[in-house]
PDB file of N, CA and C in Angstrom:
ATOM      1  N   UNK A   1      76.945  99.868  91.656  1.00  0.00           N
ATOM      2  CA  UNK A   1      77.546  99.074  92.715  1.00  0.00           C
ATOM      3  C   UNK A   1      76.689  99.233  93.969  1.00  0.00           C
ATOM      4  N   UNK A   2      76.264  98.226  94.296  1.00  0.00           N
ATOM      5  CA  UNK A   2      75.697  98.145  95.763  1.00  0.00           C
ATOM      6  C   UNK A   2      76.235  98.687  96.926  1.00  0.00           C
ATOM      7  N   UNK A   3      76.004  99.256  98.038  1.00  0.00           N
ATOM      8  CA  UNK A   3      76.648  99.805  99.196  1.00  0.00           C
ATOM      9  C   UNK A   3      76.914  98.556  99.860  1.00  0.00           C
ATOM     10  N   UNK A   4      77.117  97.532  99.886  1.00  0.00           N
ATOM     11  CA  UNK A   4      77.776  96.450 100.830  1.00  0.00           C
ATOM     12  C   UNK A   4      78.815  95.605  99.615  1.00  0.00           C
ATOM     13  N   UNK A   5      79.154  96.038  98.276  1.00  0.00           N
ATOM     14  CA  UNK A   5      79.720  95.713  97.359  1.00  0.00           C
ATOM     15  C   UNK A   5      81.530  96.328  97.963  1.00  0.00           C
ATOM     16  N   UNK A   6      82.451  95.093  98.137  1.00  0.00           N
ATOM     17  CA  UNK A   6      83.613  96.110  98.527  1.00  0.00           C
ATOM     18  C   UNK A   6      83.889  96.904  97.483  1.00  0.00           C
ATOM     19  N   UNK A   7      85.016  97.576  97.875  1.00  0.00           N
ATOM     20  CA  UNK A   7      85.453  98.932  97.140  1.00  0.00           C
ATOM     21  C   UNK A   7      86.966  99.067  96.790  1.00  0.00           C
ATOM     22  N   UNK A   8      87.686  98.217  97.538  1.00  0.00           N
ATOM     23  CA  UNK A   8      89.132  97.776  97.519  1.00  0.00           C
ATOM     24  C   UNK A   8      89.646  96.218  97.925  1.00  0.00           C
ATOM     25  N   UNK A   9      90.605  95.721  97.440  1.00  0.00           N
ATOM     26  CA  UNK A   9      91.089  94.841  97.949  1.00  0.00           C
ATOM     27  C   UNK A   9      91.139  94.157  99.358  1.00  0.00           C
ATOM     28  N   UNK A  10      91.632  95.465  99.815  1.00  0.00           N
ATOM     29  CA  UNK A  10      91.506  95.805 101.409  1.00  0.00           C
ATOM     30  C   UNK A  10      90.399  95.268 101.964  1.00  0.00           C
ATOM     31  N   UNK A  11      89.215  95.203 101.585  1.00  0.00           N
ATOM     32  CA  UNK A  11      87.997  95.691 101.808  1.00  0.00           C
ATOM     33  C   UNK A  11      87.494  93.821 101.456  1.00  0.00           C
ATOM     34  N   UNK A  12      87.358  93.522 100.464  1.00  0.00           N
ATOM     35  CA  UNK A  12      87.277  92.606  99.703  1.00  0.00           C
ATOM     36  C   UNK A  12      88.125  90.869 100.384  1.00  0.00           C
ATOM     37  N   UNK A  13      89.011  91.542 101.114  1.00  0.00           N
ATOM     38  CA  UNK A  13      90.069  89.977 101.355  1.00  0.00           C
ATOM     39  C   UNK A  13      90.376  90.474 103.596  1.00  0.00           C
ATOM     40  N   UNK A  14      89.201  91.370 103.527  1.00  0.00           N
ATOM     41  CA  UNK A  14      89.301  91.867 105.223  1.00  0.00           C
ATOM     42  C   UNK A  14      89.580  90.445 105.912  1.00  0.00           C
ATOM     43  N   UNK A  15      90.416  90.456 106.236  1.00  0.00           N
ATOM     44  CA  UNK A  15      90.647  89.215 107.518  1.00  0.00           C
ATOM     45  C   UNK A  15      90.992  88.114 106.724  1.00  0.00           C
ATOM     46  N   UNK A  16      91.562  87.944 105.647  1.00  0.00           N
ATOM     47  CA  UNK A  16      92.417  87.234 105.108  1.00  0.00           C
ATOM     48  C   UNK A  16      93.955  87.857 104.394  1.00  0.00           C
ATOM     49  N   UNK A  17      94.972  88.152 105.439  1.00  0.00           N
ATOM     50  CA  UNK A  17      96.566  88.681 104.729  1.00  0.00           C
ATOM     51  C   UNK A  17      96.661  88.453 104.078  1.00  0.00           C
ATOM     52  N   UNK A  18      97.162  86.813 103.904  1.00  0.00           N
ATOM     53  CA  UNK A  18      97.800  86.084 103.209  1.00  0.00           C
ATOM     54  C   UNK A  18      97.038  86.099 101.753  1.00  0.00           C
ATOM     55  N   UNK A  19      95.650  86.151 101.413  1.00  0.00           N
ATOM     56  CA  UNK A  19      94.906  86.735  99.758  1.00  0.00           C
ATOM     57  C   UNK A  19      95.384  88.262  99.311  1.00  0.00           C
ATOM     58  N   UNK A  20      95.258  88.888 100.513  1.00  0.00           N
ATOM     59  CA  UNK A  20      95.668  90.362 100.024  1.00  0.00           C
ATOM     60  C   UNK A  20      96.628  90.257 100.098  1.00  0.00           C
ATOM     61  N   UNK A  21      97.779  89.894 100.422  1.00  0.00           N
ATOM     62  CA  UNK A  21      99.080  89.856 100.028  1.00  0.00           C
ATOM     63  C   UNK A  21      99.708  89.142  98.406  1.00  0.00           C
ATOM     64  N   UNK A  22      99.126  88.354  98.311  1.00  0.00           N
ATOM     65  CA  UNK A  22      99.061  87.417  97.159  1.00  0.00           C
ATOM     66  C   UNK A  22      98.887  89.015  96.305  1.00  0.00           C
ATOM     67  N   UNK A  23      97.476  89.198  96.583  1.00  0.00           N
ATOM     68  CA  UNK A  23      96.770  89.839  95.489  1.00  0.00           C
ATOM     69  C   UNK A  23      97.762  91.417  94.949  1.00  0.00           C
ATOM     70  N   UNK A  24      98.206  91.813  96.431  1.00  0.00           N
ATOM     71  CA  UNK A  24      98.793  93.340  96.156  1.00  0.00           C
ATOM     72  C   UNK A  24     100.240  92.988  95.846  1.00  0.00           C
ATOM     73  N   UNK A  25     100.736  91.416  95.613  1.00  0.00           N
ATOM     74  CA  UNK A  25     102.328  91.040  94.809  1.00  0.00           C
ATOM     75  C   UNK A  25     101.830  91.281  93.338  1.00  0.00           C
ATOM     76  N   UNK A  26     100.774  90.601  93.047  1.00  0.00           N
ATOM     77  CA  UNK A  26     100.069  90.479  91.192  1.00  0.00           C
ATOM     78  C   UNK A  26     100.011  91.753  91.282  1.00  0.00           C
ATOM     79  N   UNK A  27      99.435  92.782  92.137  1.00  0.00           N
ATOM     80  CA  UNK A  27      99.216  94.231  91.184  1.00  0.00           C
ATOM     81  C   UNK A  27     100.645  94.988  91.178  1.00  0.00           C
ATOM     82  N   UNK A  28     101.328  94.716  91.803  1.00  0.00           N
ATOM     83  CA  UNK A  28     102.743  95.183  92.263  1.00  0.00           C
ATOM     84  C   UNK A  28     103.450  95.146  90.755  1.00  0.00           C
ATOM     85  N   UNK A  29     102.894  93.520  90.250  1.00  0.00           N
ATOM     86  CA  UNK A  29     103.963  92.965  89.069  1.00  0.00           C
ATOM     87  C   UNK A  29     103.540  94.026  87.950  1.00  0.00           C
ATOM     88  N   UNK A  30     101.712  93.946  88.065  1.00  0.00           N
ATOM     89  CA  UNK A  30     101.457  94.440  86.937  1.00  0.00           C
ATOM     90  C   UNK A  30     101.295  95.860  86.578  1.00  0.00           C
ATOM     91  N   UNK A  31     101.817  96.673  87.689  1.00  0.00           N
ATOM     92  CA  UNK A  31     101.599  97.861  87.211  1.00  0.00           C
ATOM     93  C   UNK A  31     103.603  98.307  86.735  1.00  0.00           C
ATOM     94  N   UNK A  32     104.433  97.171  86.915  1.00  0.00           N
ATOM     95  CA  UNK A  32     105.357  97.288  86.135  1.00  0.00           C
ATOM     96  C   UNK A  32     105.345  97.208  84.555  1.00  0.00           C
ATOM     97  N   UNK A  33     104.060  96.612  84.134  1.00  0.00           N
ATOM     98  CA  UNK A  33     103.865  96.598  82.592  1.00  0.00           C
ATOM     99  C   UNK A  33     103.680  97.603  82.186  1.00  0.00           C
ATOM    100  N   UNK A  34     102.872  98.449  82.853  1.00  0.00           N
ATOM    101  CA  UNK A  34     102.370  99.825  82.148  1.00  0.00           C
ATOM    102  C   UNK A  34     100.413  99.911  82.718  1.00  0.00           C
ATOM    103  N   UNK A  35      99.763 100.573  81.703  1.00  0.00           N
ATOM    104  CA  UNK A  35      98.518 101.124  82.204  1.00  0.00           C
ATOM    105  C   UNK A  35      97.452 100.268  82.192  1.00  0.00           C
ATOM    106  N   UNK A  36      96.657 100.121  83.307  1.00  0.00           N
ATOM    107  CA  UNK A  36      95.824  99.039  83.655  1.00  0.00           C
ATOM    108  C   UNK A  36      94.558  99.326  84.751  1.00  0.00           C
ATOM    109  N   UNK A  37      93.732  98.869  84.999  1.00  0.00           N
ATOM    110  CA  UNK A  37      93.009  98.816  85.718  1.00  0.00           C
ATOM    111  C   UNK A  37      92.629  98.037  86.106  1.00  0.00           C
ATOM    112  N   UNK A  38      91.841  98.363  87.406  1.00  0.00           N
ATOM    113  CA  UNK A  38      91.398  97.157  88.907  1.00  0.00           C
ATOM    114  C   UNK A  38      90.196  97.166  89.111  1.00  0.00           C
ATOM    115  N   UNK A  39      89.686  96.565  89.157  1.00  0.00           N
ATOM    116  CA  UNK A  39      87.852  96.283  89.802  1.00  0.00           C
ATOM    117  C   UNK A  39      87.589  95.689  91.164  1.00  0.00           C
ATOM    118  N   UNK A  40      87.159  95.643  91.781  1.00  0.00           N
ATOM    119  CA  UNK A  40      86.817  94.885  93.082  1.00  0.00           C
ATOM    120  C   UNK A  40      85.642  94.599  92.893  1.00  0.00           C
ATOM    121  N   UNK A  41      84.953  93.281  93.123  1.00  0.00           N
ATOM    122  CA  UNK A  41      83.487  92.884  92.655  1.00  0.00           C
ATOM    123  C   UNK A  41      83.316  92.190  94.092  1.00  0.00           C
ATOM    124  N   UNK A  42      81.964  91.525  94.541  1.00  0.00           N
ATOM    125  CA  UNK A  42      82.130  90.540  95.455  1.00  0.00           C
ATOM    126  C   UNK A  42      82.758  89.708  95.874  1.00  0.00           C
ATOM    127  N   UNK A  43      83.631  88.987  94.293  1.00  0.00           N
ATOM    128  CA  UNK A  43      84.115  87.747  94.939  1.00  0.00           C
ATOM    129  C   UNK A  43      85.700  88.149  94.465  1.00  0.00           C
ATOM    130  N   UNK A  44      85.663  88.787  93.653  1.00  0.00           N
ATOM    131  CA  UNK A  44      87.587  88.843  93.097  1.00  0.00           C
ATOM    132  C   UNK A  44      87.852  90.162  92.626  1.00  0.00           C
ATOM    133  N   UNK A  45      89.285  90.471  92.335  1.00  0.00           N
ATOM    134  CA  UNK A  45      89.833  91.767  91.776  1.00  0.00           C
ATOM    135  C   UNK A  45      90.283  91.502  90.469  1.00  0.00           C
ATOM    136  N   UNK A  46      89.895  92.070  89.288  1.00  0.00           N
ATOM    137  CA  UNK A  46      89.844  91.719  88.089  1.00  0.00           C
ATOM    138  C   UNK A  46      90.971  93.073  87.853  1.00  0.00           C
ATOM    139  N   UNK A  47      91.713  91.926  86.976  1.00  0.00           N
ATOM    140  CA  UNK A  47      93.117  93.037  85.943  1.00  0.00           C
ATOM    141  C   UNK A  47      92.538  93.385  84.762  1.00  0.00           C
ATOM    142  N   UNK A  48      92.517  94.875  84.152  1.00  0.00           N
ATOM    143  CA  UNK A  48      92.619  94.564  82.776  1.00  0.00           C
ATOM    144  C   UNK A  48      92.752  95.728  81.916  1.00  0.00           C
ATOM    145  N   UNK A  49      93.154  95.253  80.830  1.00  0.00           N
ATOM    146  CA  UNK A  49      93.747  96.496  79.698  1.00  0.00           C
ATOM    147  C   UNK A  49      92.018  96.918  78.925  1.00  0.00           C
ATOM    148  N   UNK A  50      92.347  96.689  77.658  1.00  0.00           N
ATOM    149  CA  UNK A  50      90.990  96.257  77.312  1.00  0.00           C
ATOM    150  C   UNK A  50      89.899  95.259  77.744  1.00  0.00           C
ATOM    151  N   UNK A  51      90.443  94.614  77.323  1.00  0.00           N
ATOM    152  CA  UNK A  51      90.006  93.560  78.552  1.00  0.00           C
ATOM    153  C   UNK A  51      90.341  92.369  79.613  1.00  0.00           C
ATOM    154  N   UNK A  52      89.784  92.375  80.799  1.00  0.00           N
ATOM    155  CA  UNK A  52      90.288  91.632  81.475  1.00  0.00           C
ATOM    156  C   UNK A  52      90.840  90.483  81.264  1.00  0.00           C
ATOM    157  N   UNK A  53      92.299  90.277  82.483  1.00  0.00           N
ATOM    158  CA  UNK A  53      92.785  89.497  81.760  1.00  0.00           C
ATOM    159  C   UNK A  53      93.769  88.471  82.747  1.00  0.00           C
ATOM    160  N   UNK A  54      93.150  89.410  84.524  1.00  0.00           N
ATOM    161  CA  UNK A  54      94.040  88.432  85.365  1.00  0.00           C
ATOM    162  C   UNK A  54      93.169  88.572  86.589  1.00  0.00           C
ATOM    163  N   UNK A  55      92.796  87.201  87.163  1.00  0.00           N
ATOM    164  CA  UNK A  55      91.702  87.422  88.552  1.00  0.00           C
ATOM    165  C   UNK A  55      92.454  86.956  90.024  1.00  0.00           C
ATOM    166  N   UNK A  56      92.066  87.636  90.987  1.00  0.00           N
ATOM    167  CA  UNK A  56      92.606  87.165  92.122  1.00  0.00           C
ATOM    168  C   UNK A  56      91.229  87.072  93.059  1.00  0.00           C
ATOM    169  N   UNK A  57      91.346  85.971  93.727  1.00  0.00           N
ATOM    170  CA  UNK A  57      89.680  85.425  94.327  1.00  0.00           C
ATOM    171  C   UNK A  57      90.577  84.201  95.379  1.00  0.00           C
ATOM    172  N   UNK A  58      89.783  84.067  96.214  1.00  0.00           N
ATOM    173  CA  UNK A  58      89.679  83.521  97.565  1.00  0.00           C
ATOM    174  C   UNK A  58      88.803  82.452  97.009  1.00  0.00           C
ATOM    175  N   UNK A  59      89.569  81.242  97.148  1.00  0.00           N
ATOM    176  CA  UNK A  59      88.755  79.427  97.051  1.00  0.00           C
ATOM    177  C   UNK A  59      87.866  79.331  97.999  1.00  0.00           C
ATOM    178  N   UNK A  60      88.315  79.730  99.036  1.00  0.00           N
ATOM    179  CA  UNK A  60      87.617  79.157 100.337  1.00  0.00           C
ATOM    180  C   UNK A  60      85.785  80.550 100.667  1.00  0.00           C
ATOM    181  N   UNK A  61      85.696  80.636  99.795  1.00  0.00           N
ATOM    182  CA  UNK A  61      84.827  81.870  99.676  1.00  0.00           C
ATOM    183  C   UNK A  61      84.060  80.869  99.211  1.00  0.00           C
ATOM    184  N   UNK A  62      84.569  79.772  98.207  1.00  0.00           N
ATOM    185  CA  UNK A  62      83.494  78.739  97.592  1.00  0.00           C
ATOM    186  C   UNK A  62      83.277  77.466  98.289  1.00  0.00           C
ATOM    187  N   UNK A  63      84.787  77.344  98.057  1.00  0.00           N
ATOM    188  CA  UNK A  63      84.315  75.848  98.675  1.00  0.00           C
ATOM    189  C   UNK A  63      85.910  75.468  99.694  1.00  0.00           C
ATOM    190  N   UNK A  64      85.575  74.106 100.767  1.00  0.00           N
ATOM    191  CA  UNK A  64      86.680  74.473 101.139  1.00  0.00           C
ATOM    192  C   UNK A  64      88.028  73.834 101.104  1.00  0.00           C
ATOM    193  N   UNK A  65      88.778  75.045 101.346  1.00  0.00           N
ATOM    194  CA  UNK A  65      89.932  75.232 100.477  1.00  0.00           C
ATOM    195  C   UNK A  65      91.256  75.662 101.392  1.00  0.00           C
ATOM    196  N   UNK A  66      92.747  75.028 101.876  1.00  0.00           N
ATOM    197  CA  UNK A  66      93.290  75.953 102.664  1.00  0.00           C
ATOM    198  C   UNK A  66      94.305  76.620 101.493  1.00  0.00           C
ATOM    199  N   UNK A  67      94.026  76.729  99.859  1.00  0.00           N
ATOM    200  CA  UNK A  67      94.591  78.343 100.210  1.00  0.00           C
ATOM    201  C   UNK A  67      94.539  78.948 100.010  1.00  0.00           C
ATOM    202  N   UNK A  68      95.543  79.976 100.071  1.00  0.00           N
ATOM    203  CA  UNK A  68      94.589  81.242 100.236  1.00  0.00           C
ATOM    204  C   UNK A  68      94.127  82.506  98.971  1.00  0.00           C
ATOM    205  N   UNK A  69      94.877  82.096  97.615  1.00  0.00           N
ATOM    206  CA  UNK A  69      94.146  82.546  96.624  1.00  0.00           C
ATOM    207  C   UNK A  69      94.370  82.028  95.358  1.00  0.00           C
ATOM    208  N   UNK A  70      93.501  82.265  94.197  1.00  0.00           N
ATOM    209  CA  UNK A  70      93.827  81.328  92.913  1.00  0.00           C
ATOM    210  C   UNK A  70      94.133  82.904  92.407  1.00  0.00           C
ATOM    211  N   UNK A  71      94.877  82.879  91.388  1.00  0.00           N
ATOM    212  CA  UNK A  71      95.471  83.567  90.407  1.00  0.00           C
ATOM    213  C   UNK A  71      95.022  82.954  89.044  1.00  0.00           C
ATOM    214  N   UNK A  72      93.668  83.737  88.329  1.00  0.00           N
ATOM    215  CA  UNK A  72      93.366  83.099  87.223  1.00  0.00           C
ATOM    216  C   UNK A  72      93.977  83.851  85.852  1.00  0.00           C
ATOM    217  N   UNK A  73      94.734  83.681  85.117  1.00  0.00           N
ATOM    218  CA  UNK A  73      95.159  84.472  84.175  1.00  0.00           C
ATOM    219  C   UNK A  73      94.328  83.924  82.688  1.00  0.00           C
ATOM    220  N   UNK A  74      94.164  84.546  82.027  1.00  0.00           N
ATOM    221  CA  UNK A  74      93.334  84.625  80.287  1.00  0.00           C
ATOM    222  C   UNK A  74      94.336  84.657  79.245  1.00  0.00           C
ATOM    223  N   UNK A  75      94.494  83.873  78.495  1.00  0.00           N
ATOM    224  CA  UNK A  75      95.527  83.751  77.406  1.00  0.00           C
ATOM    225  C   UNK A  75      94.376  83.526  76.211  1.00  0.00           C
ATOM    226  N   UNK A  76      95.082  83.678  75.069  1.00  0.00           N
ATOM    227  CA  UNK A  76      94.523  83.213  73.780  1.00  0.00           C
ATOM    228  C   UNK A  76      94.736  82.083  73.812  1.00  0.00           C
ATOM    229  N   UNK A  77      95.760  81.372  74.208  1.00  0.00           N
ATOM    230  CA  UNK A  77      96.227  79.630  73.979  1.00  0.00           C
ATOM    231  C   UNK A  77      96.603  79.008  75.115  1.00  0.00           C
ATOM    232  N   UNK A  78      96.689  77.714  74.976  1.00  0.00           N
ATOM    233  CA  UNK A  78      96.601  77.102  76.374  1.00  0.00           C
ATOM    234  C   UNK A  78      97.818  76.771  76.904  1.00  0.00           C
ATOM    235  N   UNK A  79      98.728  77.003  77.977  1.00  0.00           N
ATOM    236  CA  UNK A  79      99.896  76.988  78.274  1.00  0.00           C
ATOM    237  C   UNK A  79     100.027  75.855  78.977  1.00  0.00           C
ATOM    238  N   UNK A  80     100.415  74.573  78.752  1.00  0.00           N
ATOM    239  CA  UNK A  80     101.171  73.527  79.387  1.00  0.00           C
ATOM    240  C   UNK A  80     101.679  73.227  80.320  1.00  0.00           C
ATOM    241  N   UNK A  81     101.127  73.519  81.962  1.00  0.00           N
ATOM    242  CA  UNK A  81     102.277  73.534  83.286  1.00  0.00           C
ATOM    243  C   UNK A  81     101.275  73.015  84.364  1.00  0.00           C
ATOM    244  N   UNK A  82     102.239  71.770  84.996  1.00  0.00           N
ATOM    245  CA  UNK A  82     101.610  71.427  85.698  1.00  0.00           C
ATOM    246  C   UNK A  82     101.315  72.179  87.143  1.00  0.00           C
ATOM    247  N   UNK A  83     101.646  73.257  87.145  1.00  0.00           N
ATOM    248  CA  UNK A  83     101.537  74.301  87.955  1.00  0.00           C
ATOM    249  C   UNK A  83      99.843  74.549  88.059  1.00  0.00           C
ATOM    250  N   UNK A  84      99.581  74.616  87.497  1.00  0.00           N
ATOM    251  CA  UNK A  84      97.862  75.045  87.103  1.00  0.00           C
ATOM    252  C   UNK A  84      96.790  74.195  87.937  1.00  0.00           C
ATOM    253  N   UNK A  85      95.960  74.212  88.241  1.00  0.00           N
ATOM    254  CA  UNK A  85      94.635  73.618  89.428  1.00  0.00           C
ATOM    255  C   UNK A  85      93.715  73.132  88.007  1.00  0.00           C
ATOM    256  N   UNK A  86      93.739  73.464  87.168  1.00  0.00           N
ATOM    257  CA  UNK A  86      92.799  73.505  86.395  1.00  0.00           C
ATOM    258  C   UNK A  86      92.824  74.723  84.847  1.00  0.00           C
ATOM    259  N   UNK A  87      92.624  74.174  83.617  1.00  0.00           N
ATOM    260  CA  UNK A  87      92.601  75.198  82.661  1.00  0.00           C
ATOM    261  C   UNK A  87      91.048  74.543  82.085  1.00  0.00           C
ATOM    262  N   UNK A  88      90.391  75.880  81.866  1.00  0.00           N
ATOM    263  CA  UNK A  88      89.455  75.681  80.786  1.00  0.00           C
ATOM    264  C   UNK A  88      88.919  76.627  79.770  1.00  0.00           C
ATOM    265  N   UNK A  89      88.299  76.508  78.848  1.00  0.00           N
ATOM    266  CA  UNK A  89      88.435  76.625  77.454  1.00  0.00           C
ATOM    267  C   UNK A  89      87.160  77.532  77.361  1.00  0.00           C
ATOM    268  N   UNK A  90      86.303  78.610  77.517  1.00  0.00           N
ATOM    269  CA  UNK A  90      85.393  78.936  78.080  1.00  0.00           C
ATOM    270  C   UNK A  90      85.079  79.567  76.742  1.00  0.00           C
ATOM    271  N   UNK A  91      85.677  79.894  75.735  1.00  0.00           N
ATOM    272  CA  UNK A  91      85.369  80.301  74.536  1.00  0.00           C
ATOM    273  C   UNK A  91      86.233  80.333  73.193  1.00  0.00           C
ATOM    274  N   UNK A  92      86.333  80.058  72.333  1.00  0.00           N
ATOM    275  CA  UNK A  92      87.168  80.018  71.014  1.00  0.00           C
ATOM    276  C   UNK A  92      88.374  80.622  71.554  1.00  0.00           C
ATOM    277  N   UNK A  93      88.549  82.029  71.889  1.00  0.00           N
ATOM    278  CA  UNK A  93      89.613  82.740  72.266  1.00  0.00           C
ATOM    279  C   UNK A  93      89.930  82.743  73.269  1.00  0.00           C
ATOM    280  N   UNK A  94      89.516  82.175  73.899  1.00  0.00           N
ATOM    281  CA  UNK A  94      90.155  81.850  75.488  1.00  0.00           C
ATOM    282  C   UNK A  94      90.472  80.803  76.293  1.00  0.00           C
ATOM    283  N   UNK A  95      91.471  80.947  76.687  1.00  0.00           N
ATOM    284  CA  UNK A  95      91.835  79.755  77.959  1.00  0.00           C
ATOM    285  C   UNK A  95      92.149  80.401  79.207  1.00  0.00           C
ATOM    286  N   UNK A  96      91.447  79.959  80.048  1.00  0.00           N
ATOM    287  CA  UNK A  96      91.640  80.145  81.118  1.00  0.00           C
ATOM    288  C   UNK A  96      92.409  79.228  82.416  1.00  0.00           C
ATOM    289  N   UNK A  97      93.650  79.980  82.734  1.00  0.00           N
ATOM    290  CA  UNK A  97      94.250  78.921  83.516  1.00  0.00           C
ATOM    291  C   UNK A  97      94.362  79.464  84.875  1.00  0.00           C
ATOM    292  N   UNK A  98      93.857  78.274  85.900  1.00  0.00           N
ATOM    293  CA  UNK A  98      93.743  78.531  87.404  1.00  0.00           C
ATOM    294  C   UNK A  98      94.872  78.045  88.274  1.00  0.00           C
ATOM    295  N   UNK A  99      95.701  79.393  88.676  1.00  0.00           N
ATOM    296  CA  UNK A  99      96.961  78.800  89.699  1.00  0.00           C
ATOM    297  C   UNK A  99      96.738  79.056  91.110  1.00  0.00           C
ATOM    298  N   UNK A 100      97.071  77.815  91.692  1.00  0.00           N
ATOM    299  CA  UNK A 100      96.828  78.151  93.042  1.00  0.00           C
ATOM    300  C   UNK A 100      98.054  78.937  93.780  1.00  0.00           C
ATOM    301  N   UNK A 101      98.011  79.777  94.668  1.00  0.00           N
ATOM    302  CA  UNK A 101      98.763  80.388  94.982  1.00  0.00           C
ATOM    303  C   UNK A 101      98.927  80.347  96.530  1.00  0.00           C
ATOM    304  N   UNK A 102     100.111  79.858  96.749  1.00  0.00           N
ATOM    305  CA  UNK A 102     100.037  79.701  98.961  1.00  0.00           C
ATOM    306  C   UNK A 102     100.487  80.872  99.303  1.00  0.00           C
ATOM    307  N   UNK A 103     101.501  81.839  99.015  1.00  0.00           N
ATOM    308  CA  UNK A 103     102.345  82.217  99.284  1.00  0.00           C
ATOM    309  C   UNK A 103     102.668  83.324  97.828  1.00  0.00           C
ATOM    310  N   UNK A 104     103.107  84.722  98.415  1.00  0.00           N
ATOM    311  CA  UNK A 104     103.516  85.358  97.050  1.00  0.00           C
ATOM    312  C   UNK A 104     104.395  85.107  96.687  1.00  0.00           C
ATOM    313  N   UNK A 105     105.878  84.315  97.082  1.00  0.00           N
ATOM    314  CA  UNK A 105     106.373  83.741  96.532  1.00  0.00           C
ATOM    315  C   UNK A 105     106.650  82.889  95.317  1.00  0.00           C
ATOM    316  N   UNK A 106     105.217  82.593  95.324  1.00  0.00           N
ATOM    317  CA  UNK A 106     104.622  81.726  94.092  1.00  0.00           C
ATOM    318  C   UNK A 106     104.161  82.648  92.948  1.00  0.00           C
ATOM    319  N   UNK A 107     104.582  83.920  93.375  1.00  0.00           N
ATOM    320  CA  UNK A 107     104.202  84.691  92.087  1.00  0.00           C
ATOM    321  C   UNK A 107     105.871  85.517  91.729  1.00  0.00           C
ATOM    322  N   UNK A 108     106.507  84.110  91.001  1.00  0.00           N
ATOM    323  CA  UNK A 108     107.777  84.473  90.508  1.00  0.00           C
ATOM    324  C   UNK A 108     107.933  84.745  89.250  1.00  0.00           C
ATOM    325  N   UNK A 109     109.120  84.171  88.952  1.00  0.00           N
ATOM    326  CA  UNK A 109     109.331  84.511  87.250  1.00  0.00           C
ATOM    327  C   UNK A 109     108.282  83.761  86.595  1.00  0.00           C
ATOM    328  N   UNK A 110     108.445  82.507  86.713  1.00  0.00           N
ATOM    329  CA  UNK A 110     107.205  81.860  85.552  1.00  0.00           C
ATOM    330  C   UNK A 110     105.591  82.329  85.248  1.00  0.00           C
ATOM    331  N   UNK A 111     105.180  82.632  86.642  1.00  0.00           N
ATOM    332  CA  UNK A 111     104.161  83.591  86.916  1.00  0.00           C
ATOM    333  C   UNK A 111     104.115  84.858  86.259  1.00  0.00           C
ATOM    334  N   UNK A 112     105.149  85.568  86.509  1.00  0.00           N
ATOM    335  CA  UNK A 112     105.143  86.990  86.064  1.00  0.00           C
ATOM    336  C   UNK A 112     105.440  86.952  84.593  1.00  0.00           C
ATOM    337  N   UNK A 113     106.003  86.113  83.789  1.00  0.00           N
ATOM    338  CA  UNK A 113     106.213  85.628  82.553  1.00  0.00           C
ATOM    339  C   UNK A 113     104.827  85.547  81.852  1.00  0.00           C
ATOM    340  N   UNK A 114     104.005  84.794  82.666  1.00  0.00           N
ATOM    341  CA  UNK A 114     102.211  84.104  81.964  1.00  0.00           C
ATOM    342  C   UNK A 114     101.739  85.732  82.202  1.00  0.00           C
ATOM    343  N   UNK A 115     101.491  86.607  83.042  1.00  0.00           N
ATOM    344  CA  UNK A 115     100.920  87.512  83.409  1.00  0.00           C
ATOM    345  C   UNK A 115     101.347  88.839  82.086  1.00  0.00           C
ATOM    346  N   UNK A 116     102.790  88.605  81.984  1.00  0.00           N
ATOM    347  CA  UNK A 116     102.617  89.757  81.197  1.00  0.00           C
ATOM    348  C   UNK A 116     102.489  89.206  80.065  1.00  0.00           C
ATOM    349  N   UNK A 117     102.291  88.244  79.283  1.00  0.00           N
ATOM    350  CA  UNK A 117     101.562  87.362  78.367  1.00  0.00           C
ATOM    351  C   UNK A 117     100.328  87.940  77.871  1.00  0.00           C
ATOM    352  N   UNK A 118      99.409  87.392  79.057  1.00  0.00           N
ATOM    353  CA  UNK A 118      98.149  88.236  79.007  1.00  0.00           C
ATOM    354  C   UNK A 118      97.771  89.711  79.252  1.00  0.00           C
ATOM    355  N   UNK A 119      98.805  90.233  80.221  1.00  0.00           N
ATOM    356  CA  UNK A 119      98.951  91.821  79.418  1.00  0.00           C
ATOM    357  C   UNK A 119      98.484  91.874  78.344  1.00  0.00           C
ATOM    358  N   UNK A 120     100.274  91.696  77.528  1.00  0.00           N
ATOM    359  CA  UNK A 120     100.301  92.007  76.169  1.00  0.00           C
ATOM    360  C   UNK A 120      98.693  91.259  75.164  1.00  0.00           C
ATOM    361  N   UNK A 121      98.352  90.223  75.719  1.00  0.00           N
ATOM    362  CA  UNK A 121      97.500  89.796  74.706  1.00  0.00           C
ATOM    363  C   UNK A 121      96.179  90.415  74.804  1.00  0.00           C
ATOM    364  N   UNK A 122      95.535  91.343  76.270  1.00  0.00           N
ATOM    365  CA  UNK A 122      94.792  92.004  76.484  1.00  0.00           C
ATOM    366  C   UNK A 122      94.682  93.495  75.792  1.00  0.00           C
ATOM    367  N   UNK A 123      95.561  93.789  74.908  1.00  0.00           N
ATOM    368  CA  UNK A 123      95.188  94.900  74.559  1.00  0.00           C
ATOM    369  C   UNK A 123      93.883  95.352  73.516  1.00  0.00           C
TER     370      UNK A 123
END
């Protein structure tokens, strides 16, 4: 890891609440599943058992965007909701579906439903 590589969430979403808030509701949910781990990379905080399996990243880091984070979750199959920004298919076993998220609010039951989904399917 590079020395200008963040190191926490904190660190990673500095001067954006409203992403780190998003982001520390998803880890909130998921450390109700059980044992997991967190990464902080340049651009997002990656969930995952074996393997990763839930991303939290800032749009407006890319392109622009008012909000303030996507919630990408990894399933084996492709889940049907028009909730989603976008799903794509990135390999035989994977779908990847992109939710936009304004508000942690938006990380309710149906959310927390898909999430521990990919938990369970991450092992």
């Amino acid at each position: 890891m590079s020395d200008d590589a963040p190191r926490s969430p904190e660190e990673l979403f500095d001067g954006y609440p409203d992403c780190l808030a998003i982001c520390r509701q998803v880890q909130q949910v998921l450390s109700a599943f059980g044992e997991g781990s967190v990464a902080v990379t340049k651009s997002q905080v990656t969930f995952r058992r074996r393997k990763a399996f839930a991303f939290v990243w800032r749009p407006g880091q890319y392109v622009s965007s008012g909000v303030p984070a996507v919630l990408s979750i990894s399933l084996p199959y492709e889940i049907a909701s028009d909730r989603f920004k976008e799903i794509a298919h990135p390999a035989p076993t994977v779908w990847m579906h992109h939710l936009e998220v304004r508000g942690v609010s938006e990380v309710d039951d149906q959310a927390c439903g898909w999430l521990a989904d990919a938990y369970d399917s991450a092992r």
